[in-house]
PDB file of N, CA and C in Angstrom:
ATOM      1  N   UNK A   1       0.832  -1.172   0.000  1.00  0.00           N
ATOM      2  CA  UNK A   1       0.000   0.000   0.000  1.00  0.00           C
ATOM      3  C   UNK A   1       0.880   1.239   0.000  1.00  0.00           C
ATOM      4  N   UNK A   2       0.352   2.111  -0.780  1.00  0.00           N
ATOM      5  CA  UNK A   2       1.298   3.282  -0.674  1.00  0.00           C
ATOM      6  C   UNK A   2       1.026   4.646   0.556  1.00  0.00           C
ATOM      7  N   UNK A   3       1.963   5.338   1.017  1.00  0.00           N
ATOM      8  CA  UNK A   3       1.512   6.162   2.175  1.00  0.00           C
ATOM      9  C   UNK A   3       0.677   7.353   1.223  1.00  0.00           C
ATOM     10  N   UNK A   4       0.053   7.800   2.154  1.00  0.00           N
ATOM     11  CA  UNK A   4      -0.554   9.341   1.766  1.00  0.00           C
ATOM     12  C   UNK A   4      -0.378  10.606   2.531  1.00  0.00           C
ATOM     13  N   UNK A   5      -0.711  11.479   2.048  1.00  0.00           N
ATOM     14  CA  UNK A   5      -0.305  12.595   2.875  1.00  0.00           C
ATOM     15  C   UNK A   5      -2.198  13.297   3.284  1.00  0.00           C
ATOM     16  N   UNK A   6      -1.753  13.910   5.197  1.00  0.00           N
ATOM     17  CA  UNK A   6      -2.994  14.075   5.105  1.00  0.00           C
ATOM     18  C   UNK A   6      -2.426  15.771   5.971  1.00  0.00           C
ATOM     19  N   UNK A   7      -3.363  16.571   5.408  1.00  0.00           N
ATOM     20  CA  UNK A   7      -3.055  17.823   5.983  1.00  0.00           C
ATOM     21  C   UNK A   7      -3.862  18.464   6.904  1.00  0.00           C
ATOM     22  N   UNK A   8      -3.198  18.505   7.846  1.00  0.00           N
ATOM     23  CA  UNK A   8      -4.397  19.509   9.012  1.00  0.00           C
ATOM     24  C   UNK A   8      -4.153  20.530   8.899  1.00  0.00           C
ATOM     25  N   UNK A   9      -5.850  21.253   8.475  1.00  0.00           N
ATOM     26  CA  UNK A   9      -6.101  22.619   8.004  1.00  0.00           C
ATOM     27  C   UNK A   9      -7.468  22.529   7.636  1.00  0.00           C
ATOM     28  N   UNK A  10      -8.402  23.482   8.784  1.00  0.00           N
ATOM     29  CA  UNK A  10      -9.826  23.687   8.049  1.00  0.00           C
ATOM     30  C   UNK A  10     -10.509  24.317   6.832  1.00  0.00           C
ATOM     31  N   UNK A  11      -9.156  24.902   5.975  1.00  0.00           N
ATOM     32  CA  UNK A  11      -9.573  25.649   5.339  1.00  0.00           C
ATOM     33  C   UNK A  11      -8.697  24.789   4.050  1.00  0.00           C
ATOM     34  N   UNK A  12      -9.042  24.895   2.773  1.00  0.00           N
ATOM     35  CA  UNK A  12      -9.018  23.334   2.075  1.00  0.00           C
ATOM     36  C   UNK A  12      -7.656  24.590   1.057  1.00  0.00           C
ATOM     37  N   UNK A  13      -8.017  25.697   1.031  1.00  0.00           N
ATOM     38  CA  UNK A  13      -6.647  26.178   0.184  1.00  0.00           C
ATOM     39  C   UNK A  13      -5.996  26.579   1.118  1.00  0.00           C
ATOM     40  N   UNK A  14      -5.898  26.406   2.338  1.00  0.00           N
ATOM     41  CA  UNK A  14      -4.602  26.789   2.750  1.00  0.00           C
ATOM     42  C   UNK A  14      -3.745  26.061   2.981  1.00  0.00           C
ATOM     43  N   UNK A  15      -2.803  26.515   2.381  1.00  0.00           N
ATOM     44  CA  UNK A  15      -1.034  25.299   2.278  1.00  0.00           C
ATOM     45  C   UNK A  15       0.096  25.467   3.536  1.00  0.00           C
ATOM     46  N   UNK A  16      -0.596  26.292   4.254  1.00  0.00           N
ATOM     47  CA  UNK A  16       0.311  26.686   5.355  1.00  0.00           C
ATOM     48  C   UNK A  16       0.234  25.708   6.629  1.00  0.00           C
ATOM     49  N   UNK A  17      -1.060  24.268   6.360  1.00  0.00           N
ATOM     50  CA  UNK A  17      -1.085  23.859   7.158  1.00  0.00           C
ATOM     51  C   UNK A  17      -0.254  22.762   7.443  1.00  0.00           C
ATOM     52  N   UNK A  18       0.106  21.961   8.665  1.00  0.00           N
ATOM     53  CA  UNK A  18       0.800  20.952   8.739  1.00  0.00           C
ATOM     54  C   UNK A  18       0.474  19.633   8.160  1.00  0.00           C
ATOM     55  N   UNK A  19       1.435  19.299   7.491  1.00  0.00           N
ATOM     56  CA  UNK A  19       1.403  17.983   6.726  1.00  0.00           C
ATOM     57  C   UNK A  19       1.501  17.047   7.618  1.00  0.00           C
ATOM     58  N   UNK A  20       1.017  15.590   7.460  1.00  0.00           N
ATOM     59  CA  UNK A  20       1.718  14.398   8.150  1.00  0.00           C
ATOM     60  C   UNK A  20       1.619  13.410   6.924  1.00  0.00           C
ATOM     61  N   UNK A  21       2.461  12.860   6.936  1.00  0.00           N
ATOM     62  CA  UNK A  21       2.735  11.396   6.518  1.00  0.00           C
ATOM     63  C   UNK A  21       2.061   9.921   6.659  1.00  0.00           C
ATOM     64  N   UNK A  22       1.025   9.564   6.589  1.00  0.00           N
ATOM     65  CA  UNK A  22       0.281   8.372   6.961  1.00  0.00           C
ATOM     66  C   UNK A  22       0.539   7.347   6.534  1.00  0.00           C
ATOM     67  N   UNK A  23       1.158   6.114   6.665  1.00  0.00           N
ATOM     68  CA  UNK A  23       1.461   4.727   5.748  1.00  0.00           C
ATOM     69  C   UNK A  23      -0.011   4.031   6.370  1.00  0.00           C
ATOM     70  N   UNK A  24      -0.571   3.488   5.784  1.00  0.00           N
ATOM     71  CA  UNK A  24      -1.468   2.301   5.872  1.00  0.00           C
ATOM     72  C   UNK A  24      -1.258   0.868   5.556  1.00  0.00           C
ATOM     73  N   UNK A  25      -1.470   0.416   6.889  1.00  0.00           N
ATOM     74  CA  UNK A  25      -1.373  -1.242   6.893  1.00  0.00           C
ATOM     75  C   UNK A  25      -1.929  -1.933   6.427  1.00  0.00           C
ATOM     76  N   UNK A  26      -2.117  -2.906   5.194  1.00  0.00           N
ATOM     77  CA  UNK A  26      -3.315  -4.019   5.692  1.00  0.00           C
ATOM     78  C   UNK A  26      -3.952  -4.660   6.590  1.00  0.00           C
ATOM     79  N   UNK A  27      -5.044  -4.600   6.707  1.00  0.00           N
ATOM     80  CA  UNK A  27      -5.744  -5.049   7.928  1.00  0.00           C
ATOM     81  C   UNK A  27      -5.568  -6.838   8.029  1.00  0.00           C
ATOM     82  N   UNK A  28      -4.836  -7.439   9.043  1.00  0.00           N
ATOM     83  CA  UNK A  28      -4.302  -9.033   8.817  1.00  0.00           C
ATOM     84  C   UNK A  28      -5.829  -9.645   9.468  1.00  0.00           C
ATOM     85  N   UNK A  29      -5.608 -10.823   9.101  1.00  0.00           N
ATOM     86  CA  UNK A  29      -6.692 -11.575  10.017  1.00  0.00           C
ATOM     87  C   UNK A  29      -6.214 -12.571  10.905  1.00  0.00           C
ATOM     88  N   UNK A  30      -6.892 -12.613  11.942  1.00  0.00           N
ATOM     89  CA  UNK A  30      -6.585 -13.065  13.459  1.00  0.00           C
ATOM     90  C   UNK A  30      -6.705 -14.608  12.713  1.00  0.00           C
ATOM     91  N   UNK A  31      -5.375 -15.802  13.132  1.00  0.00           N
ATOM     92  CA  UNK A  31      -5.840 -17.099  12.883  1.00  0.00           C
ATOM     93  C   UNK A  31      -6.800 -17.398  13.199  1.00  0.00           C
ATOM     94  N   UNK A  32      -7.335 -18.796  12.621  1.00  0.00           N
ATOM     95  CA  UNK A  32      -8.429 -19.403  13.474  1.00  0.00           C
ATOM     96  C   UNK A  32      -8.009 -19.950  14.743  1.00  0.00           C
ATOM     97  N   UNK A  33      -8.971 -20.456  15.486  1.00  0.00           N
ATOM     98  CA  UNK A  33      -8.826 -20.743  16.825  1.00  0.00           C
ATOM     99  C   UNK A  33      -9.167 -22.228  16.570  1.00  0.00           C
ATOM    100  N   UNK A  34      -9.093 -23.165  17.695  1.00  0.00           N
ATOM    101  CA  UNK A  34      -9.473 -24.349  17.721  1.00  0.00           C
ATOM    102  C   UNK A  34      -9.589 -24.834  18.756  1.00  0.00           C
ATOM    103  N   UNK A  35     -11.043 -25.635  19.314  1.00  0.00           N
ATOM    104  CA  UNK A  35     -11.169 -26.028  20.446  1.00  0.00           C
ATOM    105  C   UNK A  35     -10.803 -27.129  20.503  1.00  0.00           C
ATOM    106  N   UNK A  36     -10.242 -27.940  21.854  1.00  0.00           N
ATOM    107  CA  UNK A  36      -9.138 -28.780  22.175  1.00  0.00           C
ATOM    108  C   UNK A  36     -10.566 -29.693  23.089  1.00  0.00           C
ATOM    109  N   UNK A  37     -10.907 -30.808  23.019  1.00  0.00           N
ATOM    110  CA  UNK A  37     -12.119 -31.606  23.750  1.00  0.00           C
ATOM    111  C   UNK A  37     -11.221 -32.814  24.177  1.00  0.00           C
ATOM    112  N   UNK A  38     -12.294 -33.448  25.220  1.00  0.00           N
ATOM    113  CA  UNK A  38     -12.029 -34.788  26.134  1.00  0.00           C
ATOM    114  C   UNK A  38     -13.353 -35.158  25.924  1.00  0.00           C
ATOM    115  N   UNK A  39     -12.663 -36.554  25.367  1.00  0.00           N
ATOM    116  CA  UNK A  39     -14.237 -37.616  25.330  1.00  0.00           C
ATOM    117  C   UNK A  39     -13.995 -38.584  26.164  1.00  0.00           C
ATOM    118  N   UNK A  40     -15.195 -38.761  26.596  1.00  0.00           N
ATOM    119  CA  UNK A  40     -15.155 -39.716  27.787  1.00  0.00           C
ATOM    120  C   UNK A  40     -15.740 -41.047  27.835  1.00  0.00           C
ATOM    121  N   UNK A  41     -15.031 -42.127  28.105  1.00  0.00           N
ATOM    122  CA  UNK A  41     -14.904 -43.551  27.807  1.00  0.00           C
ATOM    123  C   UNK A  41     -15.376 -44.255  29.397  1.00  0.00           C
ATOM    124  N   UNK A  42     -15.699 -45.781  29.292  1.00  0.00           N
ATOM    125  CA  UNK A  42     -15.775 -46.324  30.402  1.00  0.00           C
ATOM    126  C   UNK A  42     -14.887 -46.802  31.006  1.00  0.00           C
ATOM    127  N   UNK A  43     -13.594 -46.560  30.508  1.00  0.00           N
ATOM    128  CA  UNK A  43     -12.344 -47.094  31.749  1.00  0.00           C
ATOM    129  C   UNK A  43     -11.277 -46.129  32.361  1.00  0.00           C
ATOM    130  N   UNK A  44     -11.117 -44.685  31.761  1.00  0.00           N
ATOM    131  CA  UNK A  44     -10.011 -43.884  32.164  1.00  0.00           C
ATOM    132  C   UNK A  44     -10.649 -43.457  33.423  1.00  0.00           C
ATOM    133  N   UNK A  45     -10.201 -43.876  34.959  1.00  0.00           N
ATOM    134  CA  UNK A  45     -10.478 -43.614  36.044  1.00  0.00           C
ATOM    135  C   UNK A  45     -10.549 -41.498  35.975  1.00  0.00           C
ATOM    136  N   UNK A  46     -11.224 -41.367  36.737  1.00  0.00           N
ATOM    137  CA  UNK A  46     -12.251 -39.879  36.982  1.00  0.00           C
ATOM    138  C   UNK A  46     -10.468 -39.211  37.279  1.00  0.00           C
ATOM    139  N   UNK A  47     -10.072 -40.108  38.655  1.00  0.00           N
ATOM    140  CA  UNK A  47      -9.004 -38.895  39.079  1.00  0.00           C
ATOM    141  C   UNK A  47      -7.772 -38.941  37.815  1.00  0.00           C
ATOM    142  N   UNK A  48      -7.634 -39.887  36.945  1.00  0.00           N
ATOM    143  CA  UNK A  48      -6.681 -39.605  35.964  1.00  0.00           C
ATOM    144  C   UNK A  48      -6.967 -38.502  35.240  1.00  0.00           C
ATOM    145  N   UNK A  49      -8.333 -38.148  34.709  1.00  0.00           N
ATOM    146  CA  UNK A  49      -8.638 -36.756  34.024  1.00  0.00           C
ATOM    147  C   UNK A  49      -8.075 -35.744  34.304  1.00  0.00           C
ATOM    148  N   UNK A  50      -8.859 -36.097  35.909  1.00  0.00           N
ATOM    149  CA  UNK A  50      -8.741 -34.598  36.706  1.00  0.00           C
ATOM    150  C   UNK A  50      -7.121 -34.243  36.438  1.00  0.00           C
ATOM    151  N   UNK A  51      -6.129 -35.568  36.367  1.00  0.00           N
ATOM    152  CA  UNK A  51      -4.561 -34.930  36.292  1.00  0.00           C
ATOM    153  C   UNK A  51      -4.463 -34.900  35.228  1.00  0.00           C
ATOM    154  N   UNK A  52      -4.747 -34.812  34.215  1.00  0.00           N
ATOM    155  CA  UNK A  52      -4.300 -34.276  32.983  1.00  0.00           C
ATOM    156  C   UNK A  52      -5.000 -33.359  32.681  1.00  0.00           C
ATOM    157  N   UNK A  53      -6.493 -32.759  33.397  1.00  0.00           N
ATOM    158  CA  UNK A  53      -6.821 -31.300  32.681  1.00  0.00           C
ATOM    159  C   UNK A  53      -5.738 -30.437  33.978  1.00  0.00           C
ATOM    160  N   UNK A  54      -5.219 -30.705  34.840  1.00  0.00           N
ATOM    161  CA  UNK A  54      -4.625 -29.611  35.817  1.00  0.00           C
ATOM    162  C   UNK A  54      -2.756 -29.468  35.247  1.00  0.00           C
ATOM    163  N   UNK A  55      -2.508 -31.175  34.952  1.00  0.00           N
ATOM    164  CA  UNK A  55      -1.141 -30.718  33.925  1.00  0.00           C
ATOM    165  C   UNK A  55      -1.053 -30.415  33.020  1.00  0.00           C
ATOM    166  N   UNK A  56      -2.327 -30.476  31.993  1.00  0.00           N
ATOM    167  CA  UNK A  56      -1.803 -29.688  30.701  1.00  0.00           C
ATOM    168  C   UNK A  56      -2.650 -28.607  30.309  1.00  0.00           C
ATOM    169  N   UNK A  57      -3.586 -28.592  31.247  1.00  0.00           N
ATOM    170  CA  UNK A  57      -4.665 -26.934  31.174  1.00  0.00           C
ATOM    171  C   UNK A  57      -4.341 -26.470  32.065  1.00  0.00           C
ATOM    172  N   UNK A  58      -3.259 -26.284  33.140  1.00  0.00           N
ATOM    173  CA  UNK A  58      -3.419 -25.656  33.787  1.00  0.00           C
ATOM    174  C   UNK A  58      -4.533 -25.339  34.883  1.00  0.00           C
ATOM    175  N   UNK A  59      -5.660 -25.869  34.911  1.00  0.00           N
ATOM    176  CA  UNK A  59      -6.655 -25.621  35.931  1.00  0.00           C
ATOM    177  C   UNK A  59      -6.508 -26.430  37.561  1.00  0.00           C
ATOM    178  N   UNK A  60      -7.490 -25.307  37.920  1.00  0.00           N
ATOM    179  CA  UNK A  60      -6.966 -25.497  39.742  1.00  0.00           C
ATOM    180  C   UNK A  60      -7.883 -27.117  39.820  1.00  0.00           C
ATOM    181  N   UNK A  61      -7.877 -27.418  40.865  1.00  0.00           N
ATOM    182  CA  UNK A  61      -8.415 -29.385  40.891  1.00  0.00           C
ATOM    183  C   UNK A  61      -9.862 -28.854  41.116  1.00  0.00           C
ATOM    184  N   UNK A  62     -10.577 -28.090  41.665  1.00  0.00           N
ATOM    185  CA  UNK A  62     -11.656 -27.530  41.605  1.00  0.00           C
ATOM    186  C   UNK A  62     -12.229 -27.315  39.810  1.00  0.00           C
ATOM    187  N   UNK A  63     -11.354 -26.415  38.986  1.00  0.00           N
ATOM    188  CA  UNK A  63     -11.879 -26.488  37.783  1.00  0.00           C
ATOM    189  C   UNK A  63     -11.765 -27.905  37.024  1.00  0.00           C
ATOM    190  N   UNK A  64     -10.399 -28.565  37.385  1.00  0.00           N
ATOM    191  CA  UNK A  64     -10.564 -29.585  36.500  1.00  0.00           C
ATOM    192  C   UNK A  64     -11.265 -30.868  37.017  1.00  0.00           C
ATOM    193  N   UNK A  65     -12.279 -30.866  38.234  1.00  0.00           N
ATOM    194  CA  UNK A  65     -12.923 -31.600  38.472  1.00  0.00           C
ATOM    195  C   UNK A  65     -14.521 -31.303  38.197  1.00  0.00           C
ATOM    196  N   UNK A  66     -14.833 -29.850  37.823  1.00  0.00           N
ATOM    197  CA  UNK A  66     -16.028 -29.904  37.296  1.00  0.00           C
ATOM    198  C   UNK A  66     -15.946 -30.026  36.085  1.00  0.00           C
ATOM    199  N   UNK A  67     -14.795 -29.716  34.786  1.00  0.00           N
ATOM    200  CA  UNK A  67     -14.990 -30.027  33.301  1.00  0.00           C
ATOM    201  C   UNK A  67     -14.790 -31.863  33.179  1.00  0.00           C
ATOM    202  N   UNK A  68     -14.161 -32.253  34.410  1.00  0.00           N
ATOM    203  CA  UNK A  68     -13.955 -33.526  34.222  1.00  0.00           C
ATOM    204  C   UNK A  68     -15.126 -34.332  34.457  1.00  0.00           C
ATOM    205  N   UNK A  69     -16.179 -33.821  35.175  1.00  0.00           N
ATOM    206  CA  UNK A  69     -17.597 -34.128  35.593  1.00  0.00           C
ATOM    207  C   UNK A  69     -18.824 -33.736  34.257  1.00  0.00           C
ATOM    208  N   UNK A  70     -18.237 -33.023  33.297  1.00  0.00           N
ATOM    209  CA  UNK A  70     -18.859 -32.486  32.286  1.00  0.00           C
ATOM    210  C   UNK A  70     -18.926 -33.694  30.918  1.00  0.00           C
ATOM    211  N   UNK A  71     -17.495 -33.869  31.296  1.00  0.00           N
ATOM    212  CA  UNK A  71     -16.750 -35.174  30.373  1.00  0.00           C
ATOM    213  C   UNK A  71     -17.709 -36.055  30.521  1.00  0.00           C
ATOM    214  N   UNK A  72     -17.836 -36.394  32.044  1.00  0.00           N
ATOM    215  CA  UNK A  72     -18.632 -37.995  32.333  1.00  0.00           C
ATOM    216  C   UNK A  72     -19.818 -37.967  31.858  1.00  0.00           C
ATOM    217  N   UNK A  73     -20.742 -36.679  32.326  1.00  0.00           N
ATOM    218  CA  UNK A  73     -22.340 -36.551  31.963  1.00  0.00           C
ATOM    219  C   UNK A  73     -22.441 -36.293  30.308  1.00  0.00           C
ATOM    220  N   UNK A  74     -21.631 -35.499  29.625  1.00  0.00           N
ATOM    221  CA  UNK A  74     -22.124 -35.161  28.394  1.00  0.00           C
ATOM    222  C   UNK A  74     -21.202 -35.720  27.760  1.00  0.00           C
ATOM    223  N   UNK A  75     -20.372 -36.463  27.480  1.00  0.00           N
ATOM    224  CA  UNK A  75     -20.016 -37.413  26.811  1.00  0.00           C
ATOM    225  C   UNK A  75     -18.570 -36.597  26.294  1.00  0.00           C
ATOM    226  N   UNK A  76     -18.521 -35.309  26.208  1.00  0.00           N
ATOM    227  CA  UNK A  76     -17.712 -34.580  25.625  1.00  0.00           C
ATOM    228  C   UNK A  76     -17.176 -33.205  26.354  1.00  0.00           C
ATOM    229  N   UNK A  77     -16.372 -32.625  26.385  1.00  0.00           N
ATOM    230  CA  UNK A  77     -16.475 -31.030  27.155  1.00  0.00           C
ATOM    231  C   UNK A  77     -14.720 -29.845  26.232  1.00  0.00           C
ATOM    232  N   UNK A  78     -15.218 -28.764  26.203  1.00  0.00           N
ATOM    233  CA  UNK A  78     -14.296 -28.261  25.434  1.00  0.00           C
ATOM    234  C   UNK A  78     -13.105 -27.752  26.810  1.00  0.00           C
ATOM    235  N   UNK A  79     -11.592 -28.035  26.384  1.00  0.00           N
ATOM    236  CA  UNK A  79     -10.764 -28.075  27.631  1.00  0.00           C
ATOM    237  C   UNK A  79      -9.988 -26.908  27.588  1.00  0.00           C
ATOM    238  N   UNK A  80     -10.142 -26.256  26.248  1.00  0.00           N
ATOM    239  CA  UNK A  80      -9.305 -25.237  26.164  1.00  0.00           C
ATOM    240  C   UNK A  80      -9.142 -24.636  24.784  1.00  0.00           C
ATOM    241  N   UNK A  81      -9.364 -23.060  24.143  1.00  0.00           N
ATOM    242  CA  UNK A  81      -8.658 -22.806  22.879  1.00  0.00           C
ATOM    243  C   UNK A  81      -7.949 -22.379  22.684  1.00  0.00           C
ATOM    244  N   UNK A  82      -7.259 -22.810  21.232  1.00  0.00           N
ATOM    245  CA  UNK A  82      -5.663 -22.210  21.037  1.00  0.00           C
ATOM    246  C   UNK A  82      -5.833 -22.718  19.842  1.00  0.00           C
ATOM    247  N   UNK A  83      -4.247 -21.633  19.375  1.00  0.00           N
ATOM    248  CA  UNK A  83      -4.347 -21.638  17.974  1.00  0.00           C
ATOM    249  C   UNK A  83      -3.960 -23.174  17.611  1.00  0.00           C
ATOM    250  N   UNK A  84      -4.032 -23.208  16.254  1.00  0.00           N
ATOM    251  CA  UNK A  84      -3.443 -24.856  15.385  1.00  0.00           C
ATOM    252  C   UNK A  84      -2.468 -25.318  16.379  1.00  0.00           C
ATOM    253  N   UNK A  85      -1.334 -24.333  15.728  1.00  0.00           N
ATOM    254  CA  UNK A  85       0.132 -25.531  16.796  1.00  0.00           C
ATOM    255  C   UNK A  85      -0.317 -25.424  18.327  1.00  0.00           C
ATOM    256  N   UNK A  86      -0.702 -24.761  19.200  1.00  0.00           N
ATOM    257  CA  UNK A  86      -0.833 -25.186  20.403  1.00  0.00           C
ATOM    258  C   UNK A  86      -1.738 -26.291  20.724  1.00  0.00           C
ATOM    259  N   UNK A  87      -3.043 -26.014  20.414  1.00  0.00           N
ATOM    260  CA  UNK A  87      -4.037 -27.418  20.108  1.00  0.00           C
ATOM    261  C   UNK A  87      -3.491 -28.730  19.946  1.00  0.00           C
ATOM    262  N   UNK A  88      -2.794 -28.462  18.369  1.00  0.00           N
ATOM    263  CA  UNK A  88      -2.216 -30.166  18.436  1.00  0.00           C
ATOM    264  C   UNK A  88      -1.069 -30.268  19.357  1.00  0.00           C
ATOM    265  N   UNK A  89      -0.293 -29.487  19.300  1.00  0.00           N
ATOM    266  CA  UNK A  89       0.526 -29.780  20.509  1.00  0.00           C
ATOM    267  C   UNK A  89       0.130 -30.671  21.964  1.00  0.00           C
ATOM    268  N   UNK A  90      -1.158 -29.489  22.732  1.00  0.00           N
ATOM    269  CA  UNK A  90      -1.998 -30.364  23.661  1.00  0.00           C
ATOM    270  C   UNK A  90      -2.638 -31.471  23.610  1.00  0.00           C
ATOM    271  N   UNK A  91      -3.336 -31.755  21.700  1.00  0.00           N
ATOM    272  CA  UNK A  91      -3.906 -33.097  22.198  1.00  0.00           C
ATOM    273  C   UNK A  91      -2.642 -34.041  21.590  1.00  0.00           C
ATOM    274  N   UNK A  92      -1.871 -34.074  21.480  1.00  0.00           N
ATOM    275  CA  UNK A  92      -0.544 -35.144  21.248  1.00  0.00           C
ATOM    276  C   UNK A  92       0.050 -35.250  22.634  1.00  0.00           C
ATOM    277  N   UNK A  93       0.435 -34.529  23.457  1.00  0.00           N
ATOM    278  CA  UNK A  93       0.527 -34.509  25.035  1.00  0.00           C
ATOM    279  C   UNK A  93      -0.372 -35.776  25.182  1.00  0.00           C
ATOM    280  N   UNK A  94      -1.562 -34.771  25.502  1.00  0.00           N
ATOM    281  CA  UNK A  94      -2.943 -35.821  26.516  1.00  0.00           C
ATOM    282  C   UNK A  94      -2.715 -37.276  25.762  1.00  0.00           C
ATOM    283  N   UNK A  95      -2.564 -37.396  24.615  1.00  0.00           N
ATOM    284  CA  UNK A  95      -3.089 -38.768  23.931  1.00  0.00           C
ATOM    285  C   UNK A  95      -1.515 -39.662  24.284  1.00  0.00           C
ATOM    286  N   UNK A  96      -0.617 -38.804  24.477  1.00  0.00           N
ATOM    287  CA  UNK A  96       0.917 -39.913  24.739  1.00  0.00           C
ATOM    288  C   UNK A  96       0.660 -40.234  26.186  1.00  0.00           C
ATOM    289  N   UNK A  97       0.198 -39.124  27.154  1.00  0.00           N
ATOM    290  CA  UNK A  97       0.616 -39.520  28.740  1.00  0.00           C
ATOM    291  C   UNK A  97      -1.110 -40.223  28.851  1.00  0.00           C
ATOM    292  N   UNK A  98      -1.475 -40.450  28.095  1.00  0.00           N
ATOM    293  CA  UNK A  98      -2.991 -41.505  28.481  1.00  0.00           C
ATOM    294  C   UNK A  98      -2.520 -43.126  27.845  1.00  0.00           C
ATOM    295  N   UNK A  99      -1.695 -42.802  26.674  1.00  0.00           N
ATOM    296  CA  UNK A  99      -1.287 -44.374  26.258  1.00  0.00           C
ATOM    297  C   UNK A  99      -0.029 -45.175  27.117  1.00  0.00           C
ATOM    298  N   UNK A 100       0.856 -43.478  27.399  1.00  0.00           N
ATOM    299  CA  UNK A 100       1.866 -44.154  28.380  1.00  0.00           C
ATOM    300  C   UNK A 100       1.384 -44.861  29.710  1.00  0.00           C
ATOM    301  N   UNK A 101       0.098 -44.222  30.301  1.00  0.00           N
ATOM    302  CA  UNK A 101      -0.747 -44.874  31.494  1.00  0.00           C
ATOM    303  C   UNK A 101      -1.305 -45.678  30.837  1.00  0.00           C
ATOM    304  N   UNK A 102      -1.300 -46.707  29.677  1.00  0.00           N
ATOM    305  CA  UNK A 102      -2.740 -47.418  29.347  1.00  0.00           C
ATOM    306  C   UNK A 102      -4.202 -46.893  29.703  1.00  0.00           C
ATOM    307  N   UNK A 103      -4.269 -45.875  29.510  1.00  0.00           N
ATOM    308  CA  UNK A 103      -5.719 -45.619  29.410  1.00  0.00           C
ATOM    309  C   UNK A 103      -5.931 -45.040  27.793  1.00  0.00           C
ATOM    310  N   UNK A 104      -7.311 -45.469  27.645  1.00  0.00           N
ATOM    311  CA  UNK A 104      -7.588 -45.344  26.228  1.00  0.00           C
ATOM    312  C   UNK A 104      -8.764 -43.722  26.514  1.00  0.00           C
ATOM    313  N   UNK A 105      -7.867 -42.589  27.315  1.00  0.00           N
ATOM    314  CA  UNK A 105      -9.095 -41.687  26.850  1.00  0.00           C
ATOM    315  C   UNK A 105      -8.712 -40.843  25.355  1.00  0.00           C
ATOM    316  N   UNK A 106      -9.198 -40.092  24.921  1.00  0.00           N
ATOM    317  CA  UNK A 106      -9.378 -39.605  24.156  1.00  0.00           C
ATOM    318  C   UNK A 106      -9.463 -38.110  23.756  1.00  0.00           C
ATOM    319  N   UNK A 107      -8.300 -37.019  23.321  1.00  0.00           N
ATOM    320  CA  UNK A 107      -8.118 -35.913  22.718  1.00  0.00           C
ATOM    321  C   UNK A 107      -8.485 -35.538  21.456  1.00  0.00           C
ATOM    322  N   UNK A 108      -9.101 -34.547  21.091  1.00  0.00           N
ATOM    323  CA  UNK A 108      -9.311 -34.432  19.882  1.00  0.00           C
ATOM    324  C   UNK A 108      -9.268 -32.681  19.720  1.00  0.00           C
ATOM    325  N   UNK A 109      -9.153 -31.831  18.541  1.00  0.00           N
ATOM    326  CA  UNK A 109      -9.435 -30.776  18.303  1.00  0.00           C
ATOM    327  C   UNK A 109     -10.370 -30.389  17.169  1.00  0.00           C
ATOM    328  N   UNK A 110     -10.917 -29.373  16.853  1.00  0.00           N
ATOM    329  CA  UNK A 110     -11.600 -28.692  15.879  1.00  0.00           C
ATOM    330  C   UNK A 110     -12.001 -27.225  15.606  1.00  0.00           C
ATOM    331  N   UNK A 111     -11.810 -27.150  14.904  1.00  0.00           N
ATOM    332  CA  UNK A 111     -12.011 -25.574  14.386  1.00  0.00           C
ATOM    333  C   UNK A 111     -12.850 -25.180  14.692  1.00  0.00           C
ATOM    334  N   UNK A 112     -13.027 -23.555  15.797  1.00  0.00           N
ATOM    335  CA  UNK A 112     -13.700 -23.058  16.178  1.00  0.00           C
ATOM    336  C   UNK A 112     -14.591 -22.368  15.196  1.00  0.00           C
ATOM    337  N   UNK A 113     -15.914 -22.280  15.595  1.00  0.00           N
ATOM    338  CA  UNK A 113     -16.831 -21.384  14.045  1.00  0.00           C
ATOM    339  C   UNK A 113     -17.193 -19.977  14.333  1.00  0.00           C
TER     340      UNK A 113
END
């Protein structure tokens, strides 16, 4: 884009007023986002959740015991958003330290709408 010049002055012929210089940016667009979910199965014991939404979300055992209670009743619960690489990043985490425990729970992500 090329800069323009914009002049402050109320009066449109007068040249005596101060110039400035303006460059204009393109306006970028914000990535997409992507929500990061836990599906919930009949064998990954309750308190294993709870330690993997507090080690890899960060949440206090209070939060990650009510999204982990969300998991059980609705089958599904969103754990956190972030862009592409952080997302997969997190669900490749959750899905190694659930196979390294033998538990078969389940990470997944998807594009926020």
């Amino acid at each position: 884009m090329q800069p323009f010049l914009v002049t402050m002055s109320n009066d449109p012929d007068d040249e005596s007023g101060t110039s400035i210089l303006v460059e204009t940016r393109p306006k970028t667009q914000r990535p997409p986002l992507y929500k990061v979910l836990l599906l919930n199965d009949d064998y990954t014991p309750m308190e294993f959740v709870v330690h993997v939404l507090e080690r890899f979300f960060g949440m206090t055992h209070a939060q990650a015991f009510e999204v982990m209670l969300t998991v059980h009743k609705k089958g599904v619960a969103v754990v956190g958003v972030f862009s592409h690489e952080i997302a997969e990043t997190k669900v490749g985490q959750v899905m190694d330290f659930a196979r390294r425990h033998q538990h078969p729970l389940q990470c997944t992500m998807e594009k926020e709408e």
